[in-house]
Protein backbone atom coordinates (compact mmCIF):
# COMPACT_ATOMS: atom_id res chain seq x y z
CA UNK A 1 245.42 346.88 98.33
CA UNK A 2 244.92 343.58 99.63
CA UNK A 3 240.67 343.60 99.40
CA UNK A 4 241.53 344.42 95.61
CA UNK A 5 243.93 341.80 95.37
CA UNK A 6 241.35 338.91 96.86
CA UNK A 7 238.79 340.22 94.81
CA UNK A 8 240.91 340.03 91.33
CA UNK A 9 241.68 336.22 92.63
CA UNK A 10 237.98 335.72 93.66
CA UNK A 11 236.85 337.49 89.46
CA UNK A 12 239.87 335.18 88.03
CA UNK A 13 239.09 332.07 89.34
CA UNK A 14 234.97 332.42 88.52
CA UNK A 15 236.29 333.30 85.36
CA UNK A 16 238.62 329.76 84.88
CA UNK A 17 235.58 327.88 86.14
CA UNK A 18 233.08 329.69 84.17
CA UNK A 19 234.93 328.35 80.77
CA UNK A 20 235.37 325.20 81.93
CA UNK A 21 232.17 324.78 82.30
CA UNK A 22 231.40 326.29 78.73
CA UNK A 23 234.10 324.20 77.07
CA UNK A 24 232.14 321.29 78.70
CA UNK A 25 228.92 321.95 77.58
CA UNK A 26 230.93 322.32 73.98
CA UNK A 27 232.54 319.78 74.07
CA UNK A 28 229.36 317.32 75.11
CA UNK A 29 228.51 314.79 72.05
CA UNK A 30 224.51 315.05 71.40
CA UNK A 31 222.57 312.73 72.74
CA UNK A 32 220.56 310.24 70.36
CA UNK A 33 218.16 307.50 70.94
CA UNK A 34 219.94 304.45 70.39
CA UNK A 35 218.07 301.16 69.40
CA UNK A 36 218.92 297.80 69.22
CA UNK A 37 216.41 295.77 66.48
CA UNK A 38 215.66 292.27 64.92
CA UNK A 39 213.23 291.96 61.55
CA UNK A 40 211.27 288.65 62.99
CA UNK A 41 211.60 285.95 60.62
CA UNK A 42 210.25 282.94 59.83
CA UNK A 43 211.80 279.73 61.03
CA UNK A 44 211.71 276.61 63.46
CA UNK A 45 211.80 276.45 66.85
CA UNK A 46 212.73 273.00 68.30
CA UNK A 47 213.25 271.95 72.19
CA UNK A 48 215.46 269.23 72.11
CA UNK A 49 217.16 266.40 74.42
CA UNK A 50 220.93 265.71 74.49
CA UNK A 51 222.72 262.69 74.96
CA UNK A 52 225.88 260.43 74.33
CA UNK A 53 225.46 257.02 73.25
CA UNK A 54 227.46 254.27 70.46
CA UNK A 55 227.25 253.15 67.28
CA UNK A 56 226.28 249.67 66.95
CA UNK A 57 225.54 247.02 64.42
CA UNK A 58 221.72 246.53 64.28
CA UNK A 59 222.31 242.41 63.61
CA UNK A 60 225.42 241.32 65.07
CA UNK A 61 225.81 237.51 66.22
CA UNK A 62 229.11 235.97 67.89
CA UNK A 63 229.79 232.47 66.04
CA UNK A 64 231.30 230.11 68.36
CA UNK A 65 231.73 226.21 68.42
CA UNK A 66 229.69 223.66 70.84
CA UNK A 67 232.62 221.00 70.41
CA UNK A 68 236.75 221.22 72.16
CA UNK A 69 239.75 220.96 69.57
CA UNK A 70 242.06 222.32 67.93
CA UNK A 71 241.89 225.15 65.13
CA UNK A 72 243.18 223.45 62.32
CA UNK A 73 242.06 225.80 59.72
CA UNK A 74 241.48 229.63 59.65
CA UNK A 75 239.46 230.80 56.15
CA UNK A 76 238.22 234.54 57.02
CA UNK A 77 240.12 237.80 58.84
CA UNK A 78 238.38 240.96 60.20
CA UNK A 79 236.76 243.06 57.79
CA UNK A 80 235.94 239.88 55.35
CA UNK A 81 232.74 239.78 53.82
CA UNK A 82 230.79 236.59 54.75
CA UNK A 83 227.92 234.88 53.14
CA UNK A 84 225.21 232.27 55.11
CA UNK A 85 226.88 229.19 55.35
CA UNK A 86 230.35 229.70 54.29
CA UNK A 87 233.16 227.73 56.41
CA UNK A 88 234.84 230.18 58.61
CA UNK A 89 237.24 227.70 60.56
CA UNK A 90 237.87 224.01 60.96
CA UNK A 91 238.65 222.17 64.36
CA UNK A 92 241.36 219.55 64.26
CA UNK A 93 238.76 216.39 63.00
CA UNK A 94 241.05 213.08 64.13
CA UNK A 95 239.29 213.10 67.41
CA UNK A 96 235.73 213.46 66.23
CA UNK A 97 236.68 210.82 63.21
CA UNK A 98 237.04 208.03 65.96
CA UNK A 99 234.27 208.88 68.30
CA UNK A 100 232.45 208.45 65.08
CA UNK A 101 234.44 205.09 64.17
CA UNK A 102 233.90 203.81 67.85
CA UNK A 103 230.19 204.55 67.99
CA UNK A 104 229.91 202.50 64.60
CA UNK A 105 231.48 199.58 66.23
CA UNK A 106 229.06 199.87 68.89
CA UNK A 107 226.38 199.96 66.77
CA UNK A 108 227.34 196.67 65.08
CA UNK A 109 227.70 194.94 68.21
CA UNK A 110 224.51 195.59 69.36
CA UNK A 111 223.32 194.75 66.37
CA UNK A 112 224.62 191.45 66.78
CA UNK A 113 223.30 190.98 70.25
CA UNK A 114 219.88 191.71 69.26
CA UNK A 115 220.10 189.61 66.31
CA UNK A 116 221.02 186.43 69.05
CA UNK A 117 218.04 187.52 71.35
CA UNK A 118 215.72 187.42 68.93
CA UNK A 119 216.57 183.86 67.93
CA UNK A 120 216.73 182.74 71.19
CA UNK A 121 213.19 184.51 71.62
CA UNK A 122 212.14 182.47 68.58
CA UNK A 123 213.28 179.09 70.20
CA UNK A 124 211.91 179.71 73.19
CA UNK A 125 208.82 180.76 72.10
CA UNK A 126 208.07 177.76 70.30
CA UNK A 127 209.12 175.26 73.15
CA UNK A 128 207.05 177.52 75.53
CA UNK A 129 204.01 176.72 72.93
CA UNK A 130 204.73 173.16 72.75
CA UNK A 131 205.12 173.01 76.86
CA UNK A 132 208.65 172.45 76.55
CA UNK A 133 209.98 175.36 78.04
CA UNK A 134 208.74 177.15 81.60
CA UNK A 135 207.02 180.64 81.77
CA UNK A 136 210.84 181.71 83.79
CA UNK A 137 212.59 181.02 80.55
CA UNK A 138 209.84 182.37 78.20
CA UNK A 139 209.95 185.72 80.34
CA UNK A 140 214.07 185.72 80.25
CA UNK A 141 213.75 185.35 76.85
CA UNK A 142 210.83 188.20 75.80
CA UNK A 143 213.27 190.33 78.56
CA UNK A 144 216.75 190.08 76.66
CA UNK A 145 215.26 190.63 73.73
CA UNK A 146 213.53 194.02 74.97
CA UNK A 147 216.95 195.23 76.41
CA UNK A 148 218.76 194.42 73.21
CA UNK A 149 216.17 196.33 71.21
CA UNK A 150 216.49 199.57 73.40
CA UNK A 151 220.63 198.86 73.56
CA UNK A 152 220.61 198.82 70.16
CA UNK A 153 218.10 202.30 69.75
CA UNK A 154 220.75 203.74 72.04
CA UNK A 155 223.60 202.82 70.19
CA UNK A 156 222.44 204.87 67.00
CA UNK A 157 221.54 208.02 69.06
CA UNK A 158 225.18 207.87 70.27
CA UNK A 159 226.46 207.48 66.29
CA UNK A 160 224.15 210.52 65.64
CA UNK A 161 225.55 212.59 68.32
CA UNK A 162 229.05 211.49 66.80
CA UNK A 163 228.26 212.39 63.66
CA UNK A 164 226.92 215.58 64.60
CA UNK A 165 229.80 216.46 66.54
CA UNK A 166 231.78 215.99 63.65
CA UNK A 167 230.48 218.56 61.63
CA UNK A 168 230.82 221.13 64.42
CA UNK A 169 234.28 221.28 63.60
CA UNK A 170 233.48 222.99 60.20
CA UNK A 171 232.52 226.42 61.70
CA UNK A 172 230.00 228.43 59.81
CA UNK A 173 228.68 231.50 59.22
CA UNK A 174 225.04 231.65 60.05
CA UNK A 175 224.19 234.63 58.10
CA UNK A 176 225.37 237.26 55.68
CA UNK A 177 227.47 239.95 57.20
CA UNK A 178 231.26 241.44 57.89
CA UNK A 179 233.63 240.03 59.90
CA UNK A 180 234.06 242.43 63.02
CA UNK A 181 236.39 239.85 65.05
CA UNK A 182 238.02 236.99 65.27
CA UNK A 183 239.29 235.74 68.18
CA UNK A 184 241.36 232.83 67.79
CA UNK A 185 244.15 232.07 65.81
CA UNK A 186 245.53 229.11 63.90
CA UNK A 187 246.72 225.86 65.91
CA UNK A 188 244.85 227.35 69.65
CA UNK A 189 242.82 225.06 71.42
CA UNK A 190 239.24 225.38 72.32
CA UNK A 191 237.32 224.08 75.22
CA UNK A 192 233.66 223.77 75.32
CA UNK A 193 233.15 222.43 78.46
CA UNK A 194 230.97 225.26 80.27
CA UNK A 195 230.40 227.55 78.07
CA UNK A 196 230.62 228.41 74.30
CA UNK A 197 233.68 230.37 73.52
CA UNK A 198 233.32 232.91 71.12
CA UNK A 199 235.32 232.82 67.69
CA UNK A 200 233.83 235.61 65.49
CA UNK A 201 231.31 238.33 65.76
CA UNK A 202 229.96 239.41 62.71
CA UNK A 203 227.91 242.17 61.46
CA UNK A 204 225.14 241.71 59.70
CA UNK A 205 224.45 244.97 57.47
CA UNK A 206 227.09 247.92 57.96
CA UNK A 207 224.93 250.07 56.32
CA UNK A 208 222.12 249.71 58.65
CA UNK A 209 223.49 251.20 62.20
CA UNK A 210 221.80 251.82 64.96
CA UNK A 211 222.77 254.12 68.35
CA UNK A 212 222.38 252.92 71.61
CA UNK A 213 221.97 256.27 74.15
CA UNK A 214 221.91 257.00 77.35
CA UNK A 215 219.06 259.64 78.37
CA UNK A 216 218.49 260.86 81.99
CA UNK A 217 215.67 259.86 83.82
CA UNK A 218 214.42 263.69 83.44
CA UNK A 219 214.21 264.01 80.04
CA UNK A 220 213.11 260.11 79.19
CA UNK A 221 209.98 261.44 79.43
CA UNK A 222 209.85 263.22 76.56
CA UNK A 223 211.44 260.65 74.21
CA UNK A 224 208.90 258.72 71.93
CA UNK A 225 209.51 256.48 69.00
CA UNK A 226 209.28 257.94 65.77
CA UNK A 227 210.88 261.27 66.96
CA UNK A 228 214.11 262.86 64.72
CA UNK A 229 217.69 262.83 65.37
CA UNK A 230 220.38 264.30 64.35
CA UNK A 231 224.10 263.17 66.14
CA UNK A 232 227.32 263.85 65.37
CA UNK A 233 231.10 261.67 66.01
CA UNK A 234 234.56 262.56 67.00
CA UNK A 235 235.62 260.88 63.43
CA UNK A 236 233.15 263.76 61.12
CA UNK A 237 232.84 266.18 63.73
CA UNK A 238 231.34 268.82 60.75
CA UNK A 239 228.82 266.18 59.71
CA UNK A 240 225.47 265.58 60.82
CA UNK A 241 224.06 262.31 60.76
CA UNK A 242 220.12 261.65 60.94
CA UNK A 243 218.17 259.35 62.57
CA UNK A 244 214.48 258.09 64.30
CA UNK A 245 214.10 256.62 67.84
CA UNK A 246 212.99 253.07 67.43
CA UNK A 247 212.40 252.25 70.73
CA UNK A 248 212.80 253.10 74.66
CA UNK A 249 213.91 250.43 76.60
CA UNK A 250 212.26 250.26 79.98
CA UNK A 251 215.28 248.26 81.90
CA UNK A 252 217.12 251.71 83.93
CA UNK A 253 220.99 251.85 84.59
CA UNK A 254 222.23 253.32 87.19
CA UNK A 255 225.63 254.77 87.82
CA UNK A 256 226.85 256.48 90.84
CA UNK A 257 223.17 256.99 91.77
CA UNK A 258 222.53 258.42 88.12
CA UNK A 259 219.51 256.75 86.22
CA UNK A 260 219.43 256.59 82.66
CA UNK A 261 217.39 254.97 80.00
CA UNK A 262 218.67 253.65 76.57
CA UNK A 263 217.23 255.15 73.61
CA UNK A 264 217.88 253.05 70.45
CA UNK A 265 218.12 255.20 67.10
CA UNK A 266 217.93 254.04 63.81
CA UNK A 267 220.84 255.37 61.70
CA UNK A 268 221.06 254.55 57.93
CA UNK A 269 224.62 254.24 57.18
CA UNK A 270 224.56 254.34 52.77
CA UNK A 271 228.22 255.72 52.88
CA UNK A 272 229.41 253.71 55.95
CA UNK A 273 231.26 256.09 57.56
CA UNK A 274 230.06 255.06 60.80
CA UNK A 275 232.22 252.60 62.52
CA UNK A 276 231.08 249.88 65.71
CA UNK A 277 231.66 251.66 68.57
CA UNK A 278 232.03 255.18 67.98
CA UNK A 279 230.87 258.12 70.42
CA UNK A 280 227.71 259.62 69.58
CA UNK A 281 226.73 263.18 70.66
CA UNK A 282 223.17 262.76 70.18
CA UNK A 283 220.72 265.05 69.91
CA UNK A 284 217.11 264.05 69.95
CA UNK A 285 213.47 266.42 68.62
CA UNK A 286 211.17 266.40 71.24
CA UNK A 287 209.08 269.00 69.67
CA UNK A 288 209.06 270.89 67.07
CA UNK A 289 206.89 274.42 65.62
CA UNK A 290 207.37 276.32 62.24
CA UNK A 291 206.10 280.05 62.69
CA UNK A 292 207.40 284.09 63.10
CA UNK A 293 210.42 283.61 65.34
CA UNK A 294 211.65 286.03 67.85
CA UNK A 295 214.45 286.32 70.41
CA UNK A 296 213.36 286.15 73.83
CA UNK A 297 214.86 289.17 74.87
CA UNK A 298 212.06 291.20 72.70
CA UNK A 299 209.62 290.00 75.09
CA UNK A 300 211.92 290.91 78.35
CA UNK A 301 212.44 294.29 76.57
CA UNK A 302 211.49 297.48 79.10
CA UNK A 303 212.18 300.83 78.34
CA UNK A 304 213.27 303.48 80.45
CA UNK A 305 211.27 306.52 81.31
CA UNK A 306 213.71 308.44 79.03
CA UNK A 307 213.54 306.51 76.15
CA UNK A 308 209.76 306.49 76.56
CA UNK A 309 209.82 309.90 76.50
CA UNK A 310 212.33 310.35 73.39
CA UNK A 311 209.61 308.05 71.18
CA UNK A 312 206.50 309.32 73.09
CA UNK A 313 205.23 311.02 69.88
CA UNK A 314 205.08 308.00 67.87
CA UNK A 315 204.01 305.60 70.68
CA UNK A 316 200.63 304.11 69.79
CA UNK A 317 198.44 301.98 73.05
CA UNK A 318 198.09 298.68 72.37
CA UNK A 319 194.66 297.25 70.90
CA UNK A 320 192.56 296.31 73.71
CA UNK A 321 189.25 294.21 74.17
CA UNK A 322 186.73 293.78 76.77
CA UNK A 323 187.72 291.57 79.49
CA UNK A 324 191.12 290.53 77.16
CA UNK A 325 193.04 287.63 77.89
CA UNK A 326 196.57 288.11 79.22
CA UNK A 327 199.11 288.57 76.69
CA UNK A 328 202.73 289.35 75.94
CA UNK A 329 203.65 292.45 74.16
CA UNK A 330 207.01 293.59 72.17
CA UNK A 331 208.14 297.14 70.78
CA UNK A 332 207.69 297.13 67.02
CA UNK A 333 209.31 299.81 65.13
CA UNK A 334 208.04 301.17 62.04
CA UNK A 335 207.76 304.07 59.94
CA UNK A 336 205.70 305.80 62.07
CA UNK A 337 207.54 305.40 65.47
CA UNK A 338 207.55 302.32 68.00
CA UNK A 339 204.72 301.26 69.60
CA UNK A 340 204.11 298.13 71.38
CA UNK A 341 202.28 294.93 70.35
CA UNK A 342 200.65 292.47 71.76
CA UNK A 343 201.61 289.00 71.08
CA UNK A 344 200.36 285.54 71.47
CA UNK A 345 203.38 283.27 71.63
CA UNK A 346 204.38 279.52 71.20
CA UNK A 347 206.66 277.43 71.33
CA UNK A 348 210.20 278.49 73.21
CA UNK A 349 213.76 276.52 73.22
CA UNK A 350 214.45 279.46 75.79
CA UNK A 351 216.85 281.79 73.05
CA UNK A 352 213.80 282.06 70.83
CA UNK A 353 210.08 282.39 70.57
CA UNK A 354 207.43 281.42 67.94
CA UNK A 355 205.09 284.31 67.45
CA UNK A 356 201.50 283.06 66.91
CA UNK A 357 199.28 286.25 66.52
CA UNK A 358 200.39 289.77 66.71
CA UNK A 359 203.85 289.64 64.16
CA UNK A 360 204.48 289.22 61.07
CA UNK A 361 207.76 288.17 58.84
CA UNK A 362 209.80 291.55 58.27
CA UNK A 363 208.58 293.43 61.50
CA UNK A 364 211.15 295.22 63.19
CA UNK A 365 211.49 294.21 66.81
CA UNK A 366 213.25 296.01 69.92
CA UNK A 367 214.96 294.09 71.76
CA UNK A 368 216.71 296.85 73.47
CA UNK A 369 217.01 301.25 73.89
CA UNK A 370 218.72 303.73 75.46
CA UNK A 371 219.53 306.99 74.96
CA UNK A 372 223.15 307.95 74.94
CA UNK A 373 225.99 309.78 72.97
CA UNK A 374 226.05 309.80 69.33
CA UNK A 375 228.21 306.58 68.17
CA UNK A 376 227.50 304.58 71.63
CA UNK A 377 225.70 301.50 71.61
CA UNK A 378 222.55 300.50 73.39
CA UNK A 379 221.94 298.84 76.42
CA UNK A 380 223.15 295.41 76.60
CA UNK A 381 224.78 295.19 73.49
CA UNK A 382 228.17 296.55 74.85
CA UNK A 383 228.25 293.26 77.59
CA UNK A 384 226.91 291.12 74.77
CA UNK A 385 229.15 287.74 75.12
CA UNK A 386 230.98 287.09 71.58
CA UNK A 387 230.63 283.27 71.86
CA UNK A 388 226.78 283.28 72.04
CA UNK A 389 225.66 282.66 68.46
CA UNK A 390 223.29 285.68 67.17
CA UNK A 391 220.02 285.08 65.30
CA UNK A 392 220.37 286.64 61.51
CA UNK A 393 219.37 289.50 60.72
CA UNK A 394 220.62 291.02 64.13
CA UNK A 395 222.07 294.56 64.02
């Protein structure tokens, strides 16, 4: 009774395992070749250099005054259009008025004085012909008259300089332009004893801007005038504003042992929008190539001994010629099956690839396979990150 009894237990429990293995192999979803494609397109590839900079006036001069006093009058503000020659400010003129009146006084006198040495030079010069009068006196008297000639040369530079100084006070714009500051105010005093203080700074043309940017000293080397840019601002962070390099200054600057080169950009401002001084995120066209684009991952594609075995049938060898170059290939589906092609390829920004021989527009490329359950995706689709932007067309 007990051998029957293990033997019913041993029948029973094959039994349980025996449908669980049937309801597993029921239960199993089919398995399906699952592939992950991209119709190649055409487009633009473009490697590009990145880098911040500011928006500055391309003509911008600081007006300031070459004479001390007093602002008396204030005519412009910030923001006020300016034409070439129109009186910004005037400096308190009482001071400048008497230098002037002094150095006409001085002038007169000397004047006077030269008047007297050139009749005593007169006198003496006829005594000294008629041998009344010694070659000391004659000498004295050619000598005074020489000192009151140059006295008298000096005494009108000094009126000019007076004069001259007088019309500093009526500060002027020196050309055409916006007001982007003034610093002074009505009734503050000015001293230009060292240096020339700074009133205004104007602009010339708002609507010419240009953007001053600081590239790395490993990419500088790519940057050449004449190349496109596109940059963007905190102010229209949706807009994209064009540009050209103009130039690449040669002076580096270096901060915290980081050397960079400034890049100036042209940047036509028609709407003025752009503002003195905003941040630039700059980003600049090294090089550029219009073709058959690709993802890079086509050409890292490999499939596994499986899948090659699933699409065997329709799997075609690639073309091949004596002695052939090395090439790239990609797996090309088509009506027929996949087979792989071999590609010549160009220019890469390092997401995608421009195709030179071997595509064309509307081919459908693998980029990945795998063979799995029915509704599963394919390799590396599932690990795909969501904020990396997809090229179109992408299934």
């Amino acid at each position: 009774m007990k051998k029957n009894r293990k033997i019913t237990g041993v029948v029973v429990a094959g039994g349980v395992a025996a449908a669980l293995v049937g309801a597993f192999i029921v239960g199993a979803k089919p398995q399906e070749l699952l592939l992950n494609t991209q119709e190649a397109a055409v487009g633009t590839v473009e490697v590009t250099v990145m880098a911040t900079g500011y928006v500055q006036p391309v003509d911008k001069v600081d007006v300031g005054t070459q004479v001390s006093g007093v602002i008396e009058k204030i005519y412009v503000d910030f923001n006020s259009h300016v034409s070439k020659g129109q009186l910004l400010a005037e400096l308190d003129k009482m001071t400048l008025r008497e230098n002037v009146s002094q150095a006409e006084a001085t002038l007169s006198s000397t004047l006077a004085d030269q008047t007297y040495a050139q009749q005593s030079y007169d006198r003496t010069k006829q005594l000294y012909a008629a041998k009344a009068a010694t070659d000391v006196a004659y000498e004295e008297a050619v000598n005074r008259l020489s000192q009151a000639k140059m006295t008298v040369t000096k005494a009108r530079a000094n009126l000019h300089q007076s004069r001259v100084n007088l019309g500093y006070a009526d500060i002027t714009s020196p050309i055409d332009g916006v007001v982007l500051n003034r610093a002074v105010e009505q009734g503050q005093t000015v001293a230009a004893s060292f240096s020339t203080p700074t009133l205004f700074t104007i602009a010339n043309d708002l609507k010419r801007m240009q953007v001053e940017a600081d590239v790395d000293e490993a990419d500088i080397g790519k940057v050449k005038p004449g190349q496109r840019v596109s940059f963007t601002v905190d102010a229209y962070a949706h807009n994209a504003f064009g540009g050209t390099v103009s130039q690449v200054r040669l002076q580096p600057t270096v901060t915290n042992n980081v050397v960079t080169y400034t890049v100036i950009i042209e940047a036509p401002n028609p709407d003025e929008k752009l503002f003195p001084g905003m941040t630039a995120n700059v980003i600049i066209v090294t090089q550029s190539e219009e073709g058959v684009v690709i993802p890079m991952e086509a050409l890292l594609c490999s499939l596994s001994p499986e899948v090659m075995k699933r699409i065997g049938a329709g799997l075609k060898p690639a073309q091949t010629e004596p002695n052939p170059a090395p090439t790239k290939s990609v797996w090309v589906q088509t009506d027929a099956g996949v087979r792989s092609v071999p590609v010549k390829t160009g220019l890469s920004d390092g997401v995608n690839v421009i195709v030179e021989t071997g595509l064309q527009a509307g081919d459908r490329i693998i980029l990945s396979a795998a063979v799995g359950a029915k509704g599963a995706k394919p390799n590396g689709t599932a690990a795909a990150n969501p904020l990396m932007p997809r090229p179109p067309g992408r299934r």
